[in-house]
C-alpha atoms as a PDB file:
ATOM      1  CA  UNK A   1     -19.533 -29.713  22.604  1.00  0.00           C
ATOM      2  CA  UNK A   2     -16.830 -26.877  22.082  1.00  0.00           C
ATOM      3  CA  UNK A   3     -16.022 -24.762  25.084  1.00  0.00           C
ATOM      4  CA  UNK A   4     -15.572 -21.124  24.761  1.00  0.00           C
ATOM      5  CA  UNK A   5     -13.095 -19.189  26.547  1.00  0.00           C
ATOM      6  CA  UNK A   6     -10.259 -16.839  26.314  1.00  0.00           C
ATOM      7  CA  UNK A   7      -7.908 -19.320  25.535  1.00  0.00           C
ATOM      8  CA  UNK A   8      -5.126 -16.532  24.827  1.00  0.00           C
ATOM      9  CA  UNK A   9      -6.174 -13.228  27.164  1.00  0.00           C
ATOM     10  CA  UNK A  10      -2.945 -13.641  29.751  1.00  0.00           C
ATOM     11  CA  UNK A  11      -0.606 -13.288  26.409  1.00  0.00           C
ATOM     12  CA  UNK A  12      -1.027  -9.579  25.213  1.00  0.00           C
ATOM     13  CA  UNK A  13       1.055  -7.914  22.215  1.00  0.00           C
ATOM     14  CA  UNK A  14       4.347  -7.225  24.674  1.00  0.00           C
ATOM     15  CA  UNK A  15       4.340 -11.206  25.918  1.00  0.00           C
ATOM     16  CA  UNK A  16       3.761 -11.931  22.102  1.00  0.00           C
ATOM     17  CA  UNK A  17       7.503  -9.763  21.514  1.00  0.00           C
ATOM     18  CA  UNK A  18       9.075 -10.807  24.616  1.00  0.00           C
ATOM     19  CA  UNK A  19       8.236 -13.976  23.519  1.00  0.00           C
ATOM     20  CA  UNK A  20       9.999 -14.033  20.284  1.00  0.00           C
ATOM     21  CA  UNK A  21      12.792 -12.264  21.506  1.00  0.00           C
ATOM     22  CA  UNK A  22      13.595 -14.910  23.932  1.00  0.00           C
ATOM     23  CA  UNK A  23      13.591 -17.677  20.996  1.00  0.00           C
ATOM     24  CA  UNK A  24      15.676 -15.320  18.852  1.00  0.00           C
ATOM     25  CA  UNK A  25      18.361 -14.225  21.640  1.00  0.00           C
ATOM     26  CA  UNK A  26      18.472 -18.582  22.123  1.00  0.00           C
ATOM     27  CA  UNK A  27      19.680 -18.628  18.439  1.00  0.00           C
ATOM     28  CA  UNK A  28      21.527 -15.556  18.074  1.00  0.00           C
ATOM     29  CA  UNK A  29      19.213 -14.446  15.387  1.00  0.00           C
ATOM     30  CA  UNK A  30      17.874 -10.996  14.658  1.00  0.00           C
ATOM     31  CA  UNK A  31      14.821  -9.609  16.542  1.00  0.00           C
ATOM     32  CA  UNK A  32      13.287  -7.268  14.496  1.00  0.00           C
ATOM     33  CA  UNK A  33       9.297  -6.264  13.511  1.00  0.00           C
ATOM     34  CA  UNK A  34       8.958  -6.823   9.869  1.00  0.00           C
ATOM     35  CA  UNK A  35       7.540  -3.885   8.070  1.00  0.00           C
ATOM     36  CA  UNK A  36       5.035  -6.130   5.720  1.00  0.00           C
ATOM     37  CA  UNK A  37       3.439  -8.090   8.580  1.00  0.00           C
ATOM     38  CA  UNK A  38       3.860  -6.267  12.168  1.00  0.00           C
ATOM     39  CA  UNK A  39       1.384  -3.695  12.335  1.00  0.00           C
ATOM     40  CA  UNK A  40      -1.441  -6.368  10.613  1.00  0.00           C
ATOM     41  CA  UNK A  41      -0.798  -8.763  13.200  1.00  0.00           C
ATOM     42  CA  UNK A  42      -0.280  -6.172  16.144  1.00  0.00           C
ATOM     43  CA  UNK A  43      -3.861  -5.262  15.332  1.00  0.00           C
ATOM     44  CA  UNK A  44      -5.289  -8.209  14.804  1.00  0.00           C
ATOM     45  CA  UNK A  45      -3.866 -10.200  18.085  1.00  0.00           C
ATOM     46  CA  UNK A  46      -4.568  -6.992  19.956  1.00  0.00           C
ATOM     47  CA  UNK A  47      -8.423  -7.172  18.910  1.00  0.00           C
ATOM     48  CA  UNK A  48      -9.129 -10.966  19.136  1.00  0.00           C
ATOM     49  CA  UNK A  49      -6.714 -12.310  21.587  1.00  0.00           C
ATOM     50  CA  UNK A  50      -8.878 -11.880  24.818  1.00  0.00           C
ATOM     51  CA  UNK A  51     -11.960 -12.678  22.682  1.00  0.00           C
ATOM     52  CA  UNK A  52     -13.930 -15.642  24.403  1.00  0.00           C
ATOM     53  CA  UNK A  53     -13.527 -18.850  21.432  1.00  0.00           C
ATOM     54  CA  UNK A  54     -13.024 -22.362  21.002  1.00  0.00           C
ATOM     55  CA  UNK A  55      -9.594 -23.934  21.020  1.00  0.00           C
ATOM     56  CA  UNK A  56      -9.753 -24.462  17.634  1.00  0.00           C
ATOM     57  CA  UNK A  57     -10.031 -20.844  16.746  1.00  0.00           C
ATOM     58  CA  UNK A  58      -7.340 -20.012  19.188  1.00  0.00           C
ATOM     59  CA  UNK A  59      -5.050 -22.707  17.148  1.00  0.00           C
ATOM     60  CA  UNK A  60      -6.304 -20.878  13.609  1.00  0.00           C
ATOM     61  CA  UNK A  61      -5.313 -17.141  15.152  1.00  0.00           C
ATOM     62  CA  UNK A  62      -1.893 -18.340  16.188  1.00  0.00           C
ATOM     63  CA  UNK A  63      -1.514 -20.064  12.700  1.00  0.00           C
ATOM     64  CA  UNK A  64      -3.090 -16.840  10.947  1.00  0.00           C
ATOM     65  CA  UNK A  65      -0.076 -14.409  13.080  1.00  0.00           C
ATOM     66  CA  UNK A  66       2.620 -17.065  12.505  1.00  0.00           C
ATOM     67  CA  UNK A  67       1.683 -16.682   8.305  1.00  0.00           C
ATOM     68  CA  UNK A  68       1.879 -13.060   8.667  1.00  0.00           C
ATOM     69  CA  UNK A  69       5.344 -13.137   9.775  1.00  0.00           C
ATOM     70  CA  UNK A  70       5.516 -10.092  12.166  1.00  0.00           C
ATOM     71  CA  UNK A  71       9.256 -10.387  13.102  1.00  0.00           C
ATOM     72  CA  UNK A  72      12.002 -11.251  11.374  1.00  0.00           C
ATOM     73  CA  UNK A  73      12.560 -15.014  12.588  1.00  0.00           C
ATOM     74  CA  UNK A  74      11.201 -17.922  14.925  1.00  0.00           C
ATOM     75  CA  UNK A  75       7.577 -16.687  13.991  1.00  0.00           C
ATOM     76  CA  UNK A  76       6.384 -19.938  14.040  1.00  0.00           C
ATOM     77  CA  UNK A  77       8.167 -21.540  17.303  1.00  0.00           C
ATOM     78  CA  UNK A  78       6.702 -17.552  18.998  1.00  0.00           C
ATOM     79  CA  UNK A  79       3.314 -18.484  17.959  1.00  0.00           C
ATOM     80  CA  UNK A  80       3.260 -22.184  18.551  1.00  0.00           C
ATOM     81  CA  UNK A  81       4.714 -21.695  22.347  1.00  0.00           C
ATOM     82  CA  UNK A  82       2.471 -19.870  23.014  1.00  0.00           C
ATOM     83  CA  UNK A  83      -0.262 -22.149  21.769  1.00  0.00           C
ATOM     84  CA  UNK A  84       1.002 -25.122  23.425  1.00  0.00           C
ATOM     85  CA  UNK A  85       1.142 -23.237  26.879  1.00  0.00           C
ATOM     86  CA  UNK A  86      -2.309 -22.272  26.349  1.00  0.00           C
ATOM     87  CA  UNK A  87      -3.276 -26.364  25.878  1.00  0.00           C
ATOM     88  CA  UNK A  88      -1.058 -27.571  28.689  1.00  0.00           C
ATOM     89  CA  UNK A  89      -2.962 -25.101  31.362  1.00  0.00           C
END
């Protein structure tokens, strides 16, 4: 049995930036929006992320924004923290 919830509703767009900003400031590297893959995955976390889904599908969104690289670095560590905060609730 799968359970349905909204797995990622407490982390809107700004926790999303704050987020990676925080990994990038760690490293010294560059926080930036990309131009090719911000606004695609600004819209799409804004429209699914409080959507009620299995874990699974919460895992596959986070993978979907990481691959859509919508900042510069650490796009991958942004998405997986906040995917691994979401399990360890």
């Amino acid at each position: 049995m799968k359970l349905a919830r909204s797995w990622l509703s407490d982390y809107d767009w700004d926790f999303v930036t704050s987020q990676n900003m925080l990994l990038c400031q760690a490293k010294n590297a560059l926080h930036k929006p990309t131009s090719v893959g911000h606004d695609e995955t600004k819209a799409l976390w804004q429209s699914r992320h409080r959507e009620p889904m299995d874990l699974d599908e919460a895992v596959d969104l986070c993978r979907h924004c990481h691959r859509l690289a919508p900042f510069c670095f650490y796009n991958g560590n942004t998405f997986a923290a906040i995917i691994r905060d979401v399990i360890a609730q």
